[in-house]
C-alpha atoms as a PDB file:
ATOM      1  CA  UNK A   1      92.997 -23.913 170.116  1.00  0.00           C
ATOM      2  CA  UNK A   2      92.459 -20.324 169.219  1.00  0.00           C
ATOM      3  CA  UNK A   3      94.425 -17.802 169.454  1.00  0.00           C
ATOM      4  CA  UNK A   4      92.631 -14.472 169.841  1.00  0.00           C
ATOM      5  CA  UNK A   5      94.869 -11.213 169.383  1.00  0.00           C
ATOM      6  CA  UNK A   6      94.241  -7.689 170.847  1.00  0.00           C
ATOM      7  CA  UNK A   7      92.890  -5.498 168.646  1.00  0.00           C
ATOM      8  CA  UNK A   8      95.940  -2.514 168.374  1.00  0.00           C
ATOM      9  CA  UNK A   9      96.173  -0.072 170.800  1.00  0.00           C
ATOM     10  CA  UNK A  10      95.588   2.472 168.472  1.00  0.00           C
ATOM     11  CA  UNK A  11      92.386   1.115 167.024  1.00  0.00           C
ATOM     12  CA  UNK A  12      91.432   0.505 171.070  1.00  0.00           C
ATOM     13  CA  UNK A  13      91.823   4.372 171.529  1.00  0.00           C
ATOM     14  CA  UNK A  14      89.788   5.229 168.423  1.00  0.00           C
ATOM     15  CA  UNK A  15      87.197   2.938 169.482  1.00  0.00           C
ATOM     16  CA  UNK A  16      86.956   4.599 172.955  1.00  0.00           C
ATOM     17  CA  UNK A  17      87.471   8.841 172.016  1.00  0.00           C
ATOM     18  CA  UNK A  18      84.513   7.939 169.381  1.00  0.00           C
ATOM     19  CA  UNK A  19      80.699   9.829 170.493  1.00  0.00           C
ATOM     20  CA  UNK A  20      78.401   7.263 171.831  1.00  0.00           C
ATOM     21  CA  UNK A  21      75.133   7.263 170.056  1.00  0.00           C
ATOM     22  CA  UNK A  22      71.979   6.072 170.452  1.00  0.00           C
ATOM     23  CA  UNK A  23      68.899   5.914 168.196  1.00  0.00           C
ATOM     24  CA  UNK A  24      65.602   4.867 168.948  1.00  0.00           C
ATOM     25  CA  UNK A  25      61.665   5.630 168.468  1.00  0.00           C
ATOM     26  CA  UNK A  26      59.291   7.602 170.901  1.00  0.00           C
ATOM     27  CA  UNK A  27      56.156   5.032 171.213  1.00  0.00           C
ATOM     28  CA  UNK A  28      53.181   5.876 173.171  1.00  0.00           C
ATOM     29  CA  UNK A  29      54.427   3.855 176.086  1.00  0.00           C
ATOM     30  CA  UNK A  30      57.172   5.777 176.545  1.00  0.00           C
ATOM     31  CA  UNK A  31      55.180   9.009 176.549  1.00  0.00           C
ATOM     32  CA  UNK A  32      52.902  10.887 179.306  1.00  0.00           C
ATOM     33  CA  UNK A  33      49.142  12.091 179.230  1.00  0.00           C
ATOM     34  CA  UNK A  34      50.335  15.098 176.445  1.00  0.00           C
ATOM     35  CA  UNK A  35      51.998  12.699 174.202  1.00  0.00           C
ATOM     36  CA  UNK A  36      55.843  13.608 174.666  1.00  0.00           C
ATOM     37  CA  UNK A  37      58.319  11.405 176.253  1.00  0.00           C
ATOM     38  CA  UNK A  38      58.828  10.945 179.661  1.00  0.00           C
ATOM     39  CA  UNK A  39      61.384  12.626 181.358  1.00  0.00           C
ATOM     40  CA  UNK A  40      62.360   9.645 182.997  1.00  0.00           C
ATOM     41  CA  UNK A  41      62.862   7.705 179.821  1.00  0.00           C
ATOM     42  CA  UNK A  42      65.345  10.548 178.970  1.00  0.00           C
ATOM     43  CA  UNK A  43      67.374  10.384 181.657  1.00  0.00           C
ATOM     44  CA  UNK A  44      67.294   6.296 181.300  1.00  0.00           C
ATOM     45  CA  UNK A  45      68.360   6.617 177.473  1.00  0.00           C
ATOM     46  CA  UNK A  46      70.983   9.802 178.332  1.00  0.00           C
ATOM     47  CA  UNK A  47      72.282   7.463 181.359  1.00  0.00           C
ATOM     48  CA  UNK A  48      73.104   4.439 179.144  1.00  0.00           C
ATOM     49  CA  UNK A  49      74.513   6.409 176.928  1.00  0.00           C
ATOM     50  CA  UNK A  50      76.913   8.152 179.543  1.00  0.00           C
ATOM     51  CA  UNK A  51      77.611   4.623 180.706  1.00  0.00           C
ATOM     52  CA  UNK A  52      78.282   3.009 177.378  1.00  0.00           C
ATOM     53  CA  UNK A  53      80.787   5.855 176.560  1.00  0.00           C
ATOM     54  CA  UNK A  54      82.752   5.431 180.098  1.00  0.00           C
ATOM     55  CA  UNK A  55      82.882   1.655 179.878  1.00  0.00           C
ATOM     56  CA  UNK A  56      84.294   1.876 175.984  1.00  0.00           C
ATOM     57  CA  UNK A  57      86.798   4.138 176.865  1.00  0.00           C
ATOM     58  CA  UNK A  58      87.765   2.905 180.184  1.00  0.00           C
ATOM     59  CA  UNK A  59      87.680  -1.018 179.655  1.00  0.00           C
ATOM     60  CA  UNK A  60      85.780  -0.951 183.202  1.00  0.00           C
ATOM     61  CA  UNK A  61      82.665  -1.195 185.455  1.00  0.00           C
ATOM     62  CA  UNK A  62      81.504   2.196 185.896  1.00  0.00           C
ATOM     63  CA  UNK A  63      78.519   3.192 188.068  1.00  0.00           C
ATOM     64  CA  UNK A  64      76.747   6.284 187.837  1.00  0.00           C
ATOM     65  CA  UNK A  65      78.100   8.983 190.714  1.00  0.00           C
ATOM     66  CA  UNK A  66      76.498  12.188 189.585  1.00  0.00           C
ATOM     67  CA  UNK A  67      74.475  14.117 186.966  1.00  0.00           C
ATOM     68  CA  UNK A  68      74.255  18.108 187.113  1.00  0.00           C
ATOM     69  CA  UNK A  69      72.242  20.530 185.404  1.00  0.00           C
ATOM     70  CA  UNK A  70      69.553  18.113 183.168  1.00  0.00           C
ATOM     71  CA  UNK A  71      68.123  20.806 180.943  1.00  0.00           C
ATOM     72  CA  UNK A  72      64.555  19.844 179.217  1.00  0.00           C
ATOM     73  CA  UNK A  73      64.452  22.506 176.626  1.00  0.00           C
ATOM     74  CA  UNK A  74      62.114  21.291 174.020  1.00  0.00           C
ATOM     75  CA  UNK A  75      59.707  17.883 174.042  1.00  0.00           C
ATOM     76  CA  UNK A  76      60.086  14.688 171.877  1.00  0.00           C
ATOM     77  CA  UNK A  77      56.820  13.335 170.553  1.00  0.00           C
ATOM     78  CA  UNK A  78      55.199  10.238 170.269  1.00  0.00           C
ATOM     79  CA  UNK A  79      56.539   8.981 166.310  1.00  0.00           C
ATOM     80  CA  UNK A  80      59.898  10.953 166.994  1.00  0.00           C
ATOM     81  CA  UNK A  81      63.186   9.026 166.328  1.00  0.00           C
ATOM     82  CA  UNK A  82      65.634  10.311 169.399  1.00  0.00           C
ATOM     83  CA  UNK A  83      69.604  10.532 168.844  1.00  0.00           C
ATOM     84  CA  UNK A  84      70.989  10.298 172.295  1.00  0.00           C
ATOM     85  CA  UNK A  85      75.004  11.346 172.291  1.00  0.00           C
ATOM     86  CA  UNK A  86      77.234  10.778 175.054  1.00  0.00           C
ATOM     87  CA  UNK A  87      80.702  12.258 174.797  1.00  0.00           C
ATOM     88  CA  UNK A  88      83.529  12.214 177.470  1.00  0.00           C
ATOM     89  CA  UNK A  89      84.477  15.764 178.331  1.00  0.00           C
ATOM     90  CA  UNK A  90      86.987  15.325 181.709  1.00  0.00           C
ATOM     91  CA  UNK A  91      89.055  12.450 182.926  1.00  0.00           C
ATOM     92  CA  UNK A  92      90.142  12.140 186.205  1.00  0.00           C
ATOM     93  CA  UNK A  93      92.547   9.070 187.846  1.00  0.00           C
ATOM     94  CA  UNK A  94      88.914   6.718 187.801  1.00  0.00           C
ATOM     95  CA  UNK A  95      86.641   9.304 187.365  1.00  0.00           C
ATOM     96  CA  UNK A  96      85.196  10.718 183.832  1.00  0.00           C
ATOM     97  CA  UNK A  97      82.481  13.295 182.976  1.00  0.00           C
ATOM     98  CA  UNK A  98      80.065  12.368 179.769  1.00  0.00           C
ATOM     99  CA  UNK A  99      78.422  15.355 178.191  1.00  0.00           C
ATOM    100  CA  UNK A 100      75.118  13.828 176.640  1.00  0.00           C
ATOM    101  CA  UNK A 101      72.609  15.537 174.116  1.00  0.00           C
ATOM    102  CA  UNK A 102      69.248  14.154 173.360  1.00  0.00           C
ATOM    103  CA  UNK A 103      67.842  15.787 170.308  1.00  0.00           C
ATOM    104  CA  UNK A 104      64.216  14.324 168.727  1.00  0.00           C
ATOM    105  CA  UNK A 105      63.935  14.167 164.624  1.00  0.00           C
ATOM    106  CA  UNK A 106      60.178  14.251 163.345  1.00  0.00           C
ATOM    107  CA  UNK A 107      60.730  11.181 160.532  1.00  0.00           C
ATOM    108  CA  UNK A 108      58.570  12.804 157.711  1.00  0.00           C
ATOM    109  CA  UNK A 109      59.780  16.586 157.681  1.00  0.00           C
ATOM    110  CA  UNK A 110      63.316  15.852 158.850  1.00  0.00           C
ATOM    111  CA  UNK A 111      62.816  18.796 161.790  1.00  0.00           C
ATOM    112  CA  UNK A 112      65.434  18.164 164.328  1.00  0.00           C
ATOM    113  CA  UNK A 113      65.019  20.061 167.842  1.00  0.00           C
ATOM    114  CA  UNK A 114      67.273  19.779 171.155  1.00  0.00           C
ATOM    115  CA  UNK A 115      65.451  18.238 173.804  1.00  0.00           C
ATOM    116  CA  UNK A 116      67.592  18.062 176.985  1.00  0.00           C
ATOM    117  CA  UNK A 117      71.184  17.575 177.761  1.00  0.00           C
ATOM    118  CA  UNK A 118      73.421  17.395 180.881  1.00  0.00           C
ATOM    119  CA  UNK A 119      76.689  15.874 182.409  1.00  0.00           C
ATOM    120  CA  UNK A 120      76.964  12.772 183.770  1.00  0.00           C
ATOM    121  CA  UNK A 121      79.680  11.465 186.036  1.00  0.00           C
ATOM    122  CA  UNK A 122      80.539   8.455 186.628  1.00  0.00           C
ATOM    123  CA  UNK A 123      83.837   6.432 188.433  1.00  0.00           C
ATOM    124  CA  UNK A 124      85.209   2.944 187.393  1.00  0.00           C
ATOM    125  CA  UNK A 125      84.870   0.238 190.156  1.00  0.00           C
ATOM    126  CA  UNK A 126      88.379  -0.668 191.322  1.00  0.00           C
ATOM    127  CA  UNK A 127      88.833  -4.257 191.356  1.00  0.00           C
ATOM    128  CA  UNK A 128      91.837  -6.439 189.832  1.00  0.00           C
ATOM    129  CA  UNK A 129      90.478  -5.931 185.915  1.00  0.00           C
ATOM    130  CA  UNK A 130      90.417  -1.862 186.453  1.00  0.00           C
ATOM    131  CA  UNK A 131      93.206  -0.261 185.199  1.00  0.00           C
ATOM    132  CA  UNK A 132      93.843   3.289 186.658  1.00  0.00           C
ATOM    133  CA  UNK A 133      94.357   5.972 185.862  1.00  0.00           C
ATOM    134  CA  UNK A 134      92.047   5.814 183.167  1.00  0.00           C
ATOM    135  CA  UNK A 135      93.470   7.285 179.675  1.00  0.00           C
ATOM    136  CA  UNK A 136      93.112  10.259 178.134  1.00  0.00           C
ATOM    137  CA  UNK A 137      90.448  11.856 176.186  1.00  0.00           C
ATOM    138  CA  UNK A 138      91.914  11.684 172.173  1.00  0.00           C
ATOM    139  CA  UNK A 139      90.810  15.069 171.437  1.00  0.00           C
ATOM    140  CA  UNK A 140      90.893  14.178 167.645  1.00  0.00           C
ATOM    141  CA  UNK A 141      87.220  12.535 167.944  1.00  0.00           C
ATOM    142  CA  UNK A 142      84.550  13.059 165.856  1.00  0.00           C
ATOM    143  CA  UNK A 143      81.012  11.439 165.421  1.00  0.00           C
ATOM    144  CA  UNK A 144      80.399  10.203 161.574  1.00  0.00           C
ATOM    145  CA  UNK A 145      77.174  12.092 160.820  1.00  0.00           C
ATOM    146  CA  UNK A 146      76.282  10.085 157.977  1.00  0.00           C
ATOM    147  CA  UNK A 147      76.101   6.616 159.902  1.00  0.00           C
ATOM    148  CA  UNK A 148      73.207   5.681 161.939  1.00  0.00           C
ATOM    149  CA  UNK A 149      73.929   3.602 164.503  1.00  0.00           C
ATOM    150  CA  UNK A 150      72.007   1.529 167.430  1.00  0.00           C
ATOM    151  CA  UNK A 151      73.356   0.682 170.308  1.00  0.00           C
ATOM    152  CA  UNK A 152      71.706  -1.160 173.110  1.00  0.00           C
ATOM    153  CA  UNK A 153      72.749  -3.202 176.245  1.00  0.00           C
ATOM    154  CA  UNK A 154      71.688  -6.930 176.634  1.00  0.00           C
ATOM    155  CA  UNK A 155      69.527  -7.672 179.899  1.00  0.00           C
ATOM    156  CA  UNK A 156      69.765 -10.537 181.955  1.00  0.00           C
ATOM    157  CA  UNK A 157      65.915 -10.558 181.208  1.00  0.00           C
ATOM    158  CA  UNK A 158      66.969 -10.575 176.884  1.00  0.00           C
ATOM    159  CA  UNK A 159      68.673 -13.593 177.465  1.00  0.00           C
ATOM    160  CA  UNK A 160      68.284 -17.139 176.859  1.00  0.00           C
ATOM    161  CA  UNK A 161      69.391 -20.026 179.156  1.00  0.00           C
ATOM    162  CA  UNK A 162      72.933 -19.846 177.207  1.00  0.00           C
ATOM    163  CA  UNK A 163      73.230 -16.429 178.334  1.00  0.00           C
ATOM    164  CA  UNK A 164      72.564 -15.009 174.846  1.00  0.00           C
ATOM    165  CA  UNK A 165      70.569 -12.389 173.363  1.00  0.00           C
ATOM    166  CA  UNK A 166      66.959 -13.615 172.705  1.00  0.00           C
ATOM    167  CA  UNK A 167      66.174 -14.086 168.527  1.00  0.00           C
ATOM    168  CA  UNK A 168      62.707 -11.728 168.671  1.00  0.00           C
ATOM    169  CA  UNK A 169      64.657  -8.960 171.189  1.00  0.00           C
ATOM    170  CA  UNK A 170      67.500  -9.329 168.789  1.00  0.00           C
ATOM    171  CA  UNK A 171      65.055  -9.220 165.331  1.00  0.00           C
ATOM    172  CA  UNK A 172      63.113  -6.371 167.409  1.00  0.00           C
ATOM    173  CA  UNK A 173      66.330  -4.191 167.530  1.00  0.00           C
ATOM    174  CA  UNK A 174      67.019  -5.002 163.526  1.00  0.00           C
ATOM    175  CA  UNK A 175      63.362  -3.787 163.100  1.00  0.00           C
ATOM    176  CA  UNK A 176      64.236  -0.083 165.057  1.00  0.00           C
ATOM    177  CA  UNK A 177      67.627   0.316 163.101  1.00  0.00           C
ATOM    178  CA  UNK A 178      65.904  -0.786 159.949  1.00  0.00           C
ATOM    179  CA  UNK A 179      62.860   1.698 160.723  1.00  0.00           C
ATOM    180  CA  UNK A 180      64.791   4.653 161.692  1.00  0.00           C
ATOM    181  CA  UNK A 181      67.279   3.882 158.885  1.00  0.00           C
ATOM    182  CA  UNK A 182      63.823   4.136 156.230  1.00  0.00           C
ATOM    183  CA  UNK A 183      63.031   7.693 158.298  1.00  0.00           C
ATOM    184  CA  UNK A 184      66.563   8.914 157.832  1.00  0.00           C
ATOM    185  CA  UNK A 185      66.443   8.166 154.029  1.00  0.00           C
ATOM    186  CA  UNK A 186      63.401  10.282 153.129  1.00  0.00           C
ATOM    187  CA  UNK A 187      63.530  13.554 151.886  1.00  0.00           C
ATOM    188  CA  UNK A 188      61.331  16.456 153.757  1.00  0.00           C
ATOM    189  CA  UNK A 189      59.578  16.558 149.860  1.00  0.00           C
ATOM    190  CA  UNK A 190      58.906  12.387 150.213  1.00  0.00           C
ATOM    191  CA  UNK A 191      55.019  11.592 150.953  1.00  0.00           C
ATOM    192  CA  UNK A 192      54.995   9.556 153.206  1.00  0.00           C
ATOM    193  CA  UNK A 193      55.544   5.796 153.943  1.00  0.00           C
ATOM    194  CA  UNK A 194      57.290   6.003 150.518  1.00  0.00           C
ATOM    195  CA  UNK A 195      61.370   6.082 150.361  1.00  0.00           C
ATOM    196  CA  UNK A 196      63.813   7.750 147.994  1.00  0.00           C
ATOM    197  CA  UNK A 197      65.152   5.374 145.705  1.00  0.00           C
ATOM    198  CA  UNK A 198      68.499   3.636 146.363  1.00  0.00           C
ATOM    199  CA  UNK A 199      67.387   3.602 150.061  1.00  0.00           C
END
């Protein structure tokens, strides 16, 4: 038998008052006729993002209530890399507000531009695992600049019959971490396709 121990309560609150992030490629399917990405596919990443940061720092279901005042400022291109970050702003008894960012990179010159933010609300679904009131925000919380990080959610459809995430989704992911990771390494003076050594 094993004997699995909760990670510490502090650890559990770092974990939770940490930015969400997501990174991921703009590839013609995701784009329109002009060759920038869909607003929809925004709002699906910026979503996701506001859910993964409620359900990390609430230990709960969360649905999606609300979202005010999406502004599209700038477009992300077809070859961009997108950082989507989700931040909780307001907690409530089981109710929190996410404050999410999407800002597109161009991968050769290093270019970075804000592309659309907005707040997201969403409320945990009550039920016997939900514990309310949620906690607080841990207003010490930063985002590590210097990591890159992806984060996804696994699909009923990414799944095997064991319930677990398919190999090629699974080496698919690797192969978007590894590829932005490569973009993030070069320098703006880099030609490309060709890396900075050490990366």
């Amino acid at each position: 038998m094993t004997d699995t121990a909760s990670p510490p309560a502090s650890a559990e609150m770092e974990a939770s008052a940490r930015a969400v992030q997501l990174i991921d490629m703009v590839f013609p399917g995701d784009t329109n006729h002009h060759g920038t990405l869909f607003g929809g596919v925004a709002l699906a990443h910026m979503d996701k993002v506001a859910f993964l940061a409620a359900s990390r720092h609430g230990r709960a279901s969360f649905v999606t209530a609300a979202s005010e005042k999406i502004d599209f400022t700038a477009p992300a291109r077809a070859g961009d890399m997108v950082e989507v970050t989700g931040q909780i702003v307001r907690v409530g008894t089981s109710s929190l507000d996410v404050d999410v960012e999407l800002v597109a990179e161009a991968p050769v010159t290093g270019d970075r531009r804000l592309c659309t933010r907005g707040r997201f609300t969403l409320v945990a679904q009550k039920g016997s695992a939900t514990r309310l009131p949620l906690p607080p925000i841990d207003v010490t919380a930063c985002v590590d600049r210097n990591a890159l990080h992806l984060l996804d959610m696994v699909f009923p459809g990414e799944t095997n019959h064991y319930g677990t995430l398919y190999g090629g989704d699974a080496l698919k992911m690797m192969g978007k971490a590894g590829c932005c990771q490569s973009n993030a390494n070069r320098s703006p003076h880099d030609a490309p396709g060709s890396l900075r050594a050490g990366a």
